[in-house]
PDB file of N, CA and C in Angstrom:
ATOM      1  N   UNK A   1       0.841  -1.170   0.000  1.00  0.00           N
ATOM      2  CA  UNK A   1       0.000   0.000   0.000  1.00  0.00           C
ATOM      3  C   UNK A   1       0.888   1.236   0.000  1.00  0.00           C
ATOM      4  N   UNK A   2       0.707   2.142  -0.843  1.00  0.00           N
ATOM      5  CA  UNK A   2       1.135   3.240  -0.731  1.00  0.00           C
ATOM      6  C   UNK A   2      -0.075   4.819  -0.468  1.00  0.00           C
ATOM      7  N   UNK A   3       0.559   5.752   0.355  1.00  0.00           N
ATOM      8  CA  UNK A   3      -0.598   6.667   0.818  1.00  0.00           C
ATOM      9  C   UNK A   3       0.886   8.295   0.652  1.00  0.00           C
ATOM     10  N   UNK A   4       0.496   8.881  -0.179  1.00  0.00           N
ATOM     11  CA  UNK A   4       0.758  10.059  -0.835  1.00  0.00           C
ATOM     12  C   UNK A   4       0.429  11.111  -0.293  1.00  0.00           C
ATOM     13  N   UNK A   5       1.452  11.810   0.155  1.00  0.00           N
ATOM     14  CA  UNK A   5       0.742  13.249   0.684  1.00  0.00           C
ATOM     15  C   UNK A   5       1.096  14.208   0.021  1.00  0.00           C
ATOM     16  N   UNK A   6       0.166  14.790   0.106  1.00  0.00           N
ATOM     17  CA  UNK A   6      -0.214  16.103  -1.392  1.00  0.00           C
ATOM     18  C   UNK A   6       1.294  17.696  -0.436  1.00  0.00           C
ATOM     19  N   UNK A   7       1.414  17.620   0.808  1.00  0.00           N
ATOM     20  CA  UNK A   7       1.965  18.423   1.525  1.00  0.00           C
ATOM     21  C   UNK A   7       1.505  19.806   0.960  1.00  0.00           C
ATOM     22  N   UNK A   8       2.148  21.124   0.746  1.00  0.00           N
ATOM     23  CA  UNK A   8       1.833  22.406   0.674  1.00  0.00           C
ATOM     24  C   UNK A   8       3.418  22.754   0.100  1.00  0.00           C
ATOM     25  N   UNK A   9       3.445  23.283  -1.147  1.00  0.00           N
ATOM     26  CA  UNK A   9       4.467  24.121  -1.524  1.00  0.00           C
ATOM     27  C   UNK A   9       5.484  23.086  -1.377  1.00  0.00           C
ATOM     28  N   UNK A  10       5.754  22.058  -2.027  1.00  0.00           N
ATOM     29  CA  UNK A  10       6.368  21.257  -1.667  1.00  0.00           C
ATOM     30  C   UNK A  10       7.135  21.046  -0.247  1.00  0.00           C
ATOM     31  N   UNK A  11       5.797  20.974   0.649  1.00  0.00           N
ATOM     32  CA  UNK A  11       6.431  20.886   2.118  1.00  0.00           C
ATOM     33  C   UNK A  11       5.953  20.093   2.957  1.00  0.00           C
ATOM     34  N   UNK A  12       6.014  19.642   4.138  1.00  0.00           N
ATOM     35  CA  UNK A  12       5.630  19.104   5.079  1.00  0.00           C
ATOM     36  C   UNK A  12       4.173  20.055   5.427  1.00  0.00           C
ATOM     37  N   UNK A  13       2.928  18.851   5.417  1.00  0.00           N
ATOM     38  CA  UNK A  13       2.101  19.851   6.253  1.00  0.00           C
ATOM     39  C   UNK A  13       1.454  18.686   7.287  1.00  0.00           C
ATOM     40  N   UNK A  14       0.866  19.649   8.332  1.00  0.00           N
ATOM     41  CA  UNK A  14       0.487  18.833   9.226  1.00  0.00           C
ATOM     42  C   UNK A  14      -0.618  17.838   8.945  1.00  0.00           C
ATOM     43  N   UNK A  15      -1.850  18.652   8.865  1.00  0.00           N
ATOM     44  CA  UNK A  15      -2.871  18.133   8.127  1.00  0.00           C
ATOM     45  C   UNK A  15      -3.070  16.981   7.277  1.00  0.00           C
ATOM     46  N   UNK A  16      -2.043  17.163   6.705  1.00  0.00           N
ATOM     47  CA  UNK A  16      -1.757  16.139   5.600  1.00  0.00           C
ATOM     48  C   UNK A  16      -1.283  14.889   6.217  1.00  0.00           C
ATOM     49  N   UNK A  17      -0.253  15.028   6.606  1.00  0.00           N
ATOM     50  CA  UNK A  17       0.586  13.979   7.252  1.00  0.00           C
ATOM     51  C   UNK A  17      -0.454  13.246   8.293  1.00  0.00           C
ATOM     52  N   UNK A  18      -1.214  14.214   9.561  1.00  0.00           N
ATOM     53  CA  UNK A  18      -2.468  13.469  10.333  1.00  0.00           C
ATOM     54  C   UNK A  18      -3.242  12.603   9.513  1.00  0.00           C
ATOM     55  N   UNK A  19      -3.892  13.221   8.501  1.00  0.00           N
ATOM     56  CA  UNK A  19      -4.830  12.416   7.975  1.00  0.00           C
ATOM     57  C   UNK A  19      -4.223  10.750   7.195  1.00  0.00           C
ATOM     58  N   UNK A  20      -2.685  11.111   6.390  1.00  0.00           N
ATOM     59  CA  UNK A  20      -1.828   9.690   5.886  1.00  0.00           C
ATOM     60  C   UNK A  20      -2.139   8.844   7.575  1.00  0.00           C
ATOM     61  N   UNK A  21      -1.478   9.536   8.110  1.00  0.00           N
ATOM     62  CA  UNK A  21      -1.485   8.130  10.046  1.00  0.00           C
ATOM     63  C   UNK A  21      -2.743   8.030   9.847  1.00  0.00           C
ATOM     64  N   UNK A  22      -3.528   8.196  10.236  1.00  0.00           N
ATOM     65  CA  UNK A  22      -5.123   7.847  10.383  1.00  0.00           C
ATOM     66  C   UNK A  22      -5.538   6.315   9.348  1.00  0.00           C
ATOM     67  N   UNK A  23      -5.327   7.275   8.018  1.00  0.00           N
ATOM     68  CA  UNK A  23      -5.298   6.310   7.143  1.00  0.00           C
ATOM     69  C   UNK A  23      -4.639   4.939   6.764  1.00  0.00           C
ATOM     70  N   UNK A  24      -2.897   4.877   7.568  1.00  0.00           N
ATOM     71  CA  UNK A  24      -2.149   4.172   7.437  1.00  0.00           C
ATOM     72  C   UNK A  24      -2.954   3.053   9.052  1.00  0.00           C
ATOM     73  N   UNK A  25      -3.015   3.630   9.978  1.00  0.00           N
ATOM     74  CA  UNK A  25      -3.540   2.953  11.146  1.00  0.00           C
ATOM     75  C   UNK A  25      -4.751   2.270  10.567  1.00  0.00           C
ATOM     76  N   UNK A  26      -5.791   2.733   9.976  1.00  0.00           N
ATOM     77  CA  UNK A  26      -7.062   1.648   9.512  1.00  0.00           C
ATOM     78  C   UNK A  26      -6.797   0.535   8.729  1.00  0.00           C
ATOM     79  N   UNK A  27      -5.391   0.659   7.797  1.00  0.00           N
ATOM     80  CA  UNK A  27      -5.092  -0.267   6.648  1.00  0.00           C
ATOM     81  C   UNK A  27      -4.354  -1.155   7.765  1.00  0.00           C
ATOM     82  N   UNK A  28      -3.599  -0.955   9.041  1.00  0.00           N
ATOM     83  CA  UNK A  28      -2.429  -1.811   9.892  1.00  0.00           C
ATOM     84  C   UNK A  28      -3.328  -2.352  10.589  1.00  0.00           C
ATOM     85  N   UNK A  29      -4.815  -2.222  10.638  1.00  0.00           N
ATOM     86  CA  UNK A  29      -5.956  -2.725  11.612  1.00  0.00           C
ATOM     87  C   UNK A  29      -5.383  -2.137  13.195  1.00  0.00           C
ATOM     88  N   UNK A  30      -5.100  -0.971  13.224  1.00  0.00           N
ATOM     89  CA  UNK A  30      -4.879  -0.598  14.561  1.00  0.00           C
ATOM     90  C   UNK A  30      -3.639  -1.374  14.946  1.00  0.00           C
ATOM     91  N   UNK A  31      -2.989  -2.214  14.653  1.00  0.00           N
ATOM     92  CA  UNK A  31      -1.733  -2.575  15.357  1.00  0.00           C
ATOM     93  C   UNK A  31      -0.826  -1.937  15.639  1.00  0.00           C
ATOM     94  N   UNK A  32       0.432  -1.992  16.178  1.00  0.00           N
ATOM     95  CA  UNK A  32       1.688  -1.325  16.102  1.00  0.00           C
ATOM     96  C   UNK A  32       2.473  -2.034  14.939  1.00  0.00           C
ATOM     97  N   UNK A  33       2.227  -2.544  13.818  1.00  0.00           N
ATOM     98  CA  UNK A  33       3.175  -2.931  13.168  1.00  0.00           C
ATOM     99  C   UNK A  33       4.139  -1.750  12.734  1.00  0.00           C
ATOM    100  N   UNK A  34       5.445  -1.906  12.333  1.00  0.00           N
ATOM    101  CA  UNK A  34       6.415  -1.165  12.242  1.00  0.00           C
ATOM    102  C   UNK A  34       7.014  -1.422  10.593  1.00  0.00           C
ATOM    103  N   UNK A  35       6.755  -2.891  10.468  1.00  0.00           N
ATOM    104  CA  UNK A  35       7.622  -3.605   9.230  1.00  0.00           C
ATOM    105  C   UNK A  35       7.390  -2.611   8.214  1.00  0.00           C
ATOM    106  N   UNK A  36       8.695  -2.619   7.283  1.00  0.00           N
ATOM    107  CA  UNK A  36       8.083  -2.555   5.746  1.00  0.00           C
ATOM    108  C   UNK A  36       7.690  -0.397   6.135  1.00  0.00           C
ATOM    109  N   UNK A  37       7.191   0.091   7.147  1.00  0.00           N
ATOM    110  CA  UNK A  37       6.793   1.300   6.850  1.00  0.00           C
ATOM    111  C   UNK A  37       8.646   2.420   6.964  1.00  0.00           C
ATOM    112  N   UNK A  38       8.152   3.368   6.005  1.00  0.00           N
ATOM    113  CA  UNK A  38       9.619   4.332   6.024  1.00  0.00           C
ATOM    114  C   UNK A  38       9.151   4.911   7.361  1.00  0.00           C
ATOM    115  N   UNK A  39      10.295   5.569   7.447  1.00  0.00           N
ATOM    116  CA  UNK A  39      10.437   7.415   8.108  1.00  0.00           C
ATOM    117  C   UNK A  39       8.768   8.156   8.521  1.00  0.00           C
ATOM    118  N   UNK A  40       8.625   8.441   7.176  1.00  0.00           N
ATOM    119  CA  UNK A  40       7.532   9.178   7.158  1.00  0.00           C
ATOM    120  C   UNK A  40       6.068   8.252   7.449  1.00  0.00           C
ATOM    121  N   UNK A  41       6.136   7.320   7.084  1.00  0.00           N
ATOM    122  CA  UNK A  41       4.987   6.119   7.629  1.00  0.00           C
ATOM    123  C   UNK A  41       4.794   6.596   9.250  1.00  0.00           C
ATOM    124  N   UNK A  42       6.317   6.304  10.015  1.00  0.00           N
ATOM    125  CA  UNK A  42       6.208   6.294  11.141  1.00  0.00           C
ATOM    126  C   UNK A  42       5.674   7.262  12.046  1.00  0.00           C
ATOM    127  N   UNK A  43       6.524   8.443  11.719  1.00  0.00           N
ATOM    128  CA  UNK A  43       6.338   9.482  11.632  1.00  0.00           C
ATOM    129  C   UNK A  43       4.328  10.000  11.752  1.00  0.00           C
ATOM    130  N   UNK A  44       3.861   9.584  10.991  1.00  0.00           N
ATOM    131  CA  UNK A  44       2.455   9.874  10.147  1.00  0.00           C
ATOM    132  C   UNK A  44       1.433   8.808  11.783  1.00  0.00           C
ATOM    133  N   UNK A  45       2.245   8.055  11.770  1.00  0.00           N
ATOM    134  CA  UNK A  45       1.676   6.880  13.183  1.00  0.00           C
ATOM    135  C   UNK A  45       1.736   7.767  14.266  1.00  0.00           C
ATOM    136  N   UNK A  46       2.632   8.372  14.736  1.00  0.00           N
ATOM    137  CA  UNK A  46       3.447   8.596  15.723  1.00  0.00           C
ATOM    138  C   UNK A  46       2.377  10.152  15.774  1.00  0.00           C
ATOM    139  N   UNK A  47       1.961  10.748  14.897  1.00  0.00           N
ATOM    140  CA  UNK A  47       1.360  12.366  15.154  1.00  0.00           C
ATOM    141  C   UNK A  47      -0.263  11.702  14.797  1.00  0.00           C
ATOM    142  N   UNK A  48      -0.857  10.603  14.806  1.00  0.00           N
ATOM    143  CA  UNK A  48      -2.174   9.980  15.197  1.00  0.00           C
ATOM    144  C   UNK A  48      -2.042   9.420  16.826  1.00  0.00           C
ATOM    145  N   UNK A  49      -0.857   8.940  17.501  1.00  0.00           N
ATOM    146  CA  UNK A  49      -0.643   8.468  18.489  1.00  0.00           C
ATOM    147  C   UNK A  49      -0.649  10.092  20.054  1.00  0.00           C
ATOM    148  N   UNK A  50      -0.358  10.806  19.125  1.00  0.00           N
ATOM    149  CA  UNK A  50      -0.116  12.117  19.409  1.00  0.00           C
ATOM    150  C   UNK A  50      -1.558  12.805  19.903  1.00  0.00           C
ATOM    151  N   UNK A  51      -2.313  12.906  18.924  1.00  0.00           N
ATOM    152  CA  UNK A  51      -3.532  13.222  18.578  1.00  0.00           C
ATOM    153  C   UNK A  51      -4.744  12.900  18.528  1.00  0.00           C
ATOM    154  N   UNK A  52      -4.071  11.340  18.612  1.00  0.00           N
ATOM    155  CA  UNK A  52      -5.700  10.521  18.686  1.00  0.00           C
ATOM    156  C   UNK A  52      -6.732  10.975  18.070  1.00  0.00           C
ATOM    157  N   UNK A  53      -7.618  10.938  18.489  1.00  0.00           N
ATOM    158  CA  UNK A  53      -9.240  11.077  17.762  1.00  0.00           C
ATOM    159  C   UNK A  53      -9.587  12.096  17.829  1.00  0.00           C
ATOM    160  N   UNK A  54      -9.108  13.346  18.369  1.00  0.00           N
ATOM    161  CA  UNK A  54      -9.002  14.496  17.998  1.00  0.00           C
ATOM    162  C   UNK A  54      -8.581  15.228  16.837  1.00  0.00           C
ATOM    163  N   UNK A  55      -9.522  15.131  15.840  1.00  0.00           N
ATOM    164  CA  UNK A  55      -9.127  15.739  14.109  1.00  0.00           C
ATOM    165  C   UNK A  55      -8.647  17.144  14.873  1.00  0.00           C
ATOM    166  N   UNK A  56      -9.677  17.521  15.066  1.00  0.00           N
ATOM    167  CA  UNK A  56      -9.549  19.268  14.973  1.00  0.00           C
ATOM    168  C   UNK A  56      -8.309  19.906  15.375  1.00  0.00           C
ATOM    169  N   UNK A  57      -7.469  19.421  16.409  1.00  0.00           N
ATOM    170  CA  UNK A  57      -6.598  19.820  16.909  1.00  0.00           C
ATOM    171  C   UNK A  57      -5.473  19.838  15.638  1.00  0.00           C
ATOM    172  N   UNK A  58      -5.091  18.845  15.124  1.00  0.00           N
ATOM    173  CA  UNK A  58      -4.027  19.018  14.040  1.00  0.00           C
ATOM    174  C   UNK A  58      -4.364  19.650  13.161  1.00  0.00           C
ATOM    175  N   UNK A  59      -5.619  19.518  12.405  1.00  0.00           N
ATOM    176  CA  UNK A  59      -6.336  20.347  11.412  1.00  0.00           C
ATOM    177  C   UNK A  59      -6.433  21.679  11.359  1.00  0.00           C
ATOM    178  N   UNK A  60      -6.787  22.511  12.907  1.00  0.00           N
ATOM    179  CA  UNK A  60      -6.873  23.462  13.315  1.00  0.00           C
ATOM    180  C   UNK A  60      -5.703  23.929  13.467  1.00  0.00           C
ATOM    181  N   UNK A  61      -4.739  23.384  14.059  1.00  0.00           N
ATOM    182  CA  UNK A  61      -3.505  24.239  14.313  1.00  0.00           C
ATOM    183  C   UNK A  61      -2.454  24.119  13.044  1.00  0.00           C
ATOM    184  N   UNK A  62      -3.305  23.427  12.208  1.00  0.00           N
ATOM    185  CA  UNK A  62      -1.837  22.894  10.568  1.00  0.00           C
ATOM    186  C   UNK A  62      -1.509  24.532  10.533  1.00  0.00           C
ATOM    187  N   UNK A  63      -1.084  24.986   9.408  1.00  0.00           N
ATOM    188  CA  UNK A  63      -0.901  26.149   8.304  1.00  0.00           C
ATOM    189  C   UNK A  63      -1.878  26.408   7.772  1.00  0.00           C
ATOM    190  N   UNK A  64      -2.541  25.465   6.875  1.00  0.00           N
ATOM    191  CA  UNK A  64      -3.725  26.034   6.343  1.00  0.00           C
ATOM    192  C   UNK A  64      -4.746  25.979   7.134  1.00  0.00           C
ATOM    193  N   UNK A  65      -4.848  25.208   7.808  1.00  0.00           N
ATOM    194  CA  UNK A  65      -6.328  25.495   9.100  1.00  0.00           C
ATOM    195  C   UNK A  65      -6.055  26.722   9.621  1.00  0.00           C
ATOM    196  N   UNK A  66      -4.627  27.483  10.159  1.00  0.00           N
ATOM    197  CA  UNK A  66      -4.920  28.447  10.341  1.00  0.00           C
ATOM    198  C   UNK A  66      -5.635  29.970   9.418  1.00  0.00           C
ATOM    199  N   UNK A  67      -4.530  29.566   8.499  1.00  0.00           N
ATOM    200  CA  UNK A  67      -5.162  30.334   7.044  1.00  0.00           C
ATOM    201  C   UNK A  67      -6.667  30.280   7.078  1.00  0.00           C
ATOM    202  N   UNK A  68      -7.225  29.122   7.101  1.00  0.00           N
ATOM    203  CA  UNK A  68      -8.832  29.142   6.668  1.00  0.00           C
ATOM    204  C   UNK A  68      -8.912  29.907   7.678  1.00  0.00           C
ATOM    205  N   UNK A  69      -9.001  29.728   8.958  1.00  0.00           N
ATOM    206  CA  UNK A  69     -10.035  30.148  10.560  1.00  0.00           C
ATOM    207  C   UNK A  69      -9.808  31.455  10.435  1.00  0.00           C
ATOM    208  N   UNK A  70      -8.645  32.391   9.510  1.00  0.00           N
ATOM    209  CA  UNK A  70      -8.673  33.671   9.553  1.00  0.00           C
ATOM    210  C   UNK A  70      -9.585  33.547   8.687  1.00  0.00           C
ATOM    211  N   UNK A  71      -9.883  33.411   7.076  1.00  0.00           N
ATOM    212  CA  UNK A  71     -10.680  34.093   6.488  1.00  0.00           C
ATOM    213  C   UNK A  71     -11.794  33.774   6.586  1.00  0.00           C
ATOM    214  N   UNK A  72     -12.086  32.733   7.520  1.00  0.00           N
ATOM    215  CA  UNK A  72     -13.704  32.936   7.961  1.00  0.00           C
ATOM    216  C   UNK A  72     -14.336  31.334   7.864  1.00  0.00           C
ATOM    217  N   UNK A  73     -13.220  30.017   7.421  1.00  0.00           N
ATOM    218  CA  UNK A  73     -14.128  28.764   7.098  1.00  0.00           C
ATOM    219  C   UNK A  73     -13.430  28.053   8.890  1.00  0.00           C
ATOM    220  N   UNK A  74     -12.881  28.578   9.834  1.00  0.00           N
ATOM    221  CA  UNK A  74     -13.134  27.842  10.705  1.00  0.00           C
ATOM    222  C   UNK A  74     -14.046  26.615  10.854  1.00  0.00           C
ATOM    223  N   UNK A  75     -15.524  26.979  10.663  1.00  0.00           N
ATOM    224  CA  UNK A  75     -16.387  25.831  10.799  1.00  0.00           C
ATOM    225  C   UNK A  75     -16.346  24.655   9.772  1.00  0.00           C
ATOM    226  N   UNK A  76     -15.886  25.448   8.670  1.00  0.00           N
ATOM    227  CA  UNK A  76     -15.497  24.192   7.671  1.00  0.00           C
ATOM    228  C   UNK A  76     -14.223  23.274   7.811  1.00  0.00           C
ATOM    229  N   UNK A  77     -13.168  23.670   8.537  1.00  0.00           N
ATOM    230  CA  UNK A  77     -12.118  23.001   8.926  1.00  0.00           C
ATOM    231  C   UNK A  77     -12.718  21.846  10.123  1.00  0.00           C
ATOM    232  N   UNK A  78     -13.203  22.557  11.088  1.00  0.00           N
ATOM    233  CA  UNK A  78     -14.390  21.507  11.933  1.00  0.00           C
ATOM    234  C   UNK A  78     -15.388  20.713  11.678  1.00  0.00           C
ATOM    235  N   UNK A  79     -15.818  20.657  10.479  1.00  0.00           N
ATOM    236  CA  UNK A  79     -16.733  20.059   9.353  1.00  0.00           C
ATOM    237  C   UNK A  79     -15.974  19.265   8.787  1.00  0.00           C
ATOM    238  N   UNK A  80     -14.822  19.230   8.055  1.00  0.00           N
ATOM    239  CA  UNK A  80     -13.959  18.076   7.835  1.00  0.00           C
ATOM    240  C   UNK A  80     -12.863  17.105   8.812  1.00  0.00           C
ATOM    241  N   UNK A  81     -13.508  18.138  10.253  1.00  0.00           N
ATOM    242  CA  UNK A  81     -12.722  16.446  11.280  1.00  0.00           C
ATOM    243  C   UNK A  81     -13.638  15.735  12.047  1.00  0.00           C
ATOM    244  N   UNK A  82     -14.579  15.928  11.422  1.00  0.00           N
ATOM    245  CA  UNK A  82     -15.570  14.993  11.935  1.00  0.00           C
ATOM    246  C   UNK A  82     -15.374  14.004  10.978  1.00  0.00           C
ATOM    247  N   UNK A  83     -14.982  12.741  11.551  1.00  0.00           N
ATOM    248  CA  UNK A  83     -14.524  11.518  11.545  1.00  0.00           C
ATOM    249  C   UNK A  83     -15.824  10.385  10.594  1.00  0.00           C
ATOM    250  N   UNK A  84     -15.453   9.967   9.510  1.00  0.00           N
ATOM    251  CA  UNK A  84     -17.229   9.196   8.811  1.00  0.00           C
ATOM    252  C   UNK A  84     -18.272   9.702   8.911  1.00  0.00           C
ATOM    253  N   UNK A  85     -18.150  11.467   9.114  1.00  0.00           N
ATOM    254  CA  UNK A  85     -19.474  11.933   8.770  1.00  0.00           C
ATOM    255  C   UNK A  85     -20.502  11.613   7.527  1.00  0.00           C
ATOM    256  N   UNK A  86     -19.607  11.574   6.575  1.00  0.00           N
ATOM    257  CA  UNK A  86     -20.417  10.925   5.288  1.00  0.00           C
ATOM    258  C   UNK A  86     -20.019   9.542   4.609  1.00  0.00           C
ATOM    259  N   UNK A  87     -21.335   8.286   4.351  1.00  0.00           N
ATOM    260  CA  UNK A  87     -21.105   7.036   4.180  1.00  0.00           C
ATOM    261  C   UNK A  87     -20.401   7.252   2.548  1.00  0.00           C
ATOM    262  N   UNK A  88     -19.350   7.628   2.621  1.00  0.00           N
ATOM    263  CA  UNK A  88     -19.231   7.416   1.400  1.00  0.00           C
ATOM    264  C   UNK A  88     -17.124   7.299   1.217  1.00  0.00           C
ATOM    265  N   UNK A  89     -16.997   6.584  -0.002  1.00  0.00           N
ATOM    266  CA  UNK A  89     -15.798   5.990  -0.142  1.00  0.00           C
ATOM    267  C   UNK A  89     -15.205   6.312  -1.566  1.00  0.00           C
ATOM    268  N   UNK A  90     -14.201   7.218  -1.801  1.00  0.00           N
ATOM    269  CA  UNK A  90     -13.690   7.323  -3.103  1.00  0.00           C
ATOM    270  C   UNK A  90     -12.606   6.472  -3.828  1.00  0.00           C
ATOM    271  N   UNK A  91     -12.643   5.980  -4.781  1.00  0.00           N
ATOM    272  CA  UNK A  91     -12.130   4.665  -4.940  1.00  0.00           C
ATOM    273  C   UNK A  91     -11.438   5.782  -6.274  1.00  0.00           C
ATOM    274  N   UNK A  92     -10.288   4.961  -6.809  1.00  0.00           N
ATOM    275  CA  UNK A  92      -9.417   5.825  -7.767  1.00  0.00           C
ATOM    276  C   UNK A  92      -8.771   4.697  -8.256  1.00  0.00           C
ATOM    277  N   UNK A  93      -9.035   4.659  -9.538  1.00  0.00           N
ATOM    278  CA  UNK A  93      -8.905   3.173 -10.690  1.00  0.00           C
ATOM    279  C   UNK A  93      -8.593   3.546 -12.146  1.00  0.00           C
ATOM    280  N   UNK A  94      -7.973   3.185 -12.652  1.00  0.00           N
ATOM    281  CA  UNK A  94      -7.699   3.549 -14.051  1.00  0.00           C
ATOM    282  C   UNK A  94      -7.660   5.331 -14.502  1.00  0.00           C
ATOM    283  N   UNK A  95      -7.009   6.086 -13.678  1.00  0.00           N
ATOM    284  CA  UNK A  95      -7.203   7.580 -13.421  1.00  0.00           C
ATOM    285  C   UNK A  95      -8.580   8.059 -13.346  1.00  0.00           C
ATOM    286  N   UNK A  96      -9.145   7.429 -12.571  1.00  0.00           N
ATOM    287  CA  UNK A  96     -10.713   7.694 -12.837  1.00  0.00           C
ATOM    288  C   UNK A  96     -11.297   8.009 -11.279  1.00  0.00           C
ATOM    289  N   UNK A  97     -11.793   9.029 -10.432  1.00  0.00           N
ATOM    290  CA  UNK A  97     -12.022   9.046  -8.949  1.00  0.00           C
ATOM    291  C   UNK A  97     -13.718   8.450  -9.479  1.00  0.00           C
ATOM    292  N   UNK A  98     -14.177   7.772  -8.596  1.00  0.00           N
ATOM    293  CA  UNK A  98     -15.964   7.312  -8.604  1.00  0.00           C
ATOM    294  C   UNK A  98     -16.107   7.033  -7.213  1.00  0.00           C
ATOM    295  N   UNK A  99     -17.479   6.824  -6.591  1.00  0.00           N
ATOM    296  CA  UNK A  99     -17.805   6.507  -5.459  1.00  0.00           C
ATOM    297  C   UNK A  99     -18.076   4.979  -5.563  1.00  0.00           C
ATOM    298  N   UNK A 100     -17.843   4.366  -4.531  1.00  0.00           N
ATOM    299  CA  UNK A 100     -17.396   2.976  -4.220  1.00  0.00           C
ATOM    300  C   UNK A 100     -18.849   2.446  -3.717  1.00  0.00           C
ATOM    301  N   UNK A 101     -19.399   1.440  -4.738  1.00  0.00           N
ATOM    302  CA  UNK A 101     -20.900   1.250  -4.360  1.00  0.00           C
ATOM    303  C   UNK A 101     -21.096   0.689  -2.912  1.00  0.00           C
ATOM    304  N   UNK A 102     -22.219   0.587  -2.166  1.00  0.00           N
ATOM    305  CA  UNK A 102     -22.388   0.199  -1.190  1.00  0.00           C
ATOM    306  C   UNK A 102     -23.161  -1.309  -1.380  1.00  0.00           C
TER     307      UNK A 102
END
């Protein structure tokens, strides 16, 4: 499995990196496995271990969460850490994004 982070300006962002751990922890079934993951895998574990189930906090304090909460989408940054708010799954296949039937 590989999980890609888009970062900012070719950089490290927080946001980004929270959401890869999150993502990398559901694919490891919650274990501590270590094998096989780089640097940045760990890394990405290690700031979910940090943070736990608290989206907002990394989201909110990234770079661009701050950026947004100045120009006014605060609530929308809090709107995207709510955790499976929407049943839905984007699947990405033959360069093609679609929603993943239920």
């Amino acid at each position: 499995m590989v999980i890609l982070c888009a970062g900012r300006d070719h950089r490290f962002s927080l946001d980004d990196a929270y959401c890869a751990g999150r993502l990398a922890s559901v694919a490891l079934g919650g274990v501590r496995r270590r094998q096989g993951l780089n640097d940045a895998g760990l890394a990405t574990l290690h700031l979910v271990r940090r943070y736990g189930e608290r989206w907002e906090r990394p989201l909110l304090s990234s770079r661009a969460g701050r950026e947004l909460s100045t120009i006014g989408f605060k609530h929308d940054v809090l709107d995207c850490a709510r955790a499976d708010a929407y049943p839905v799954l984007a699947l990405f296949h033959e360069r093609r994004v679609t929603a993943a039937s239920t």
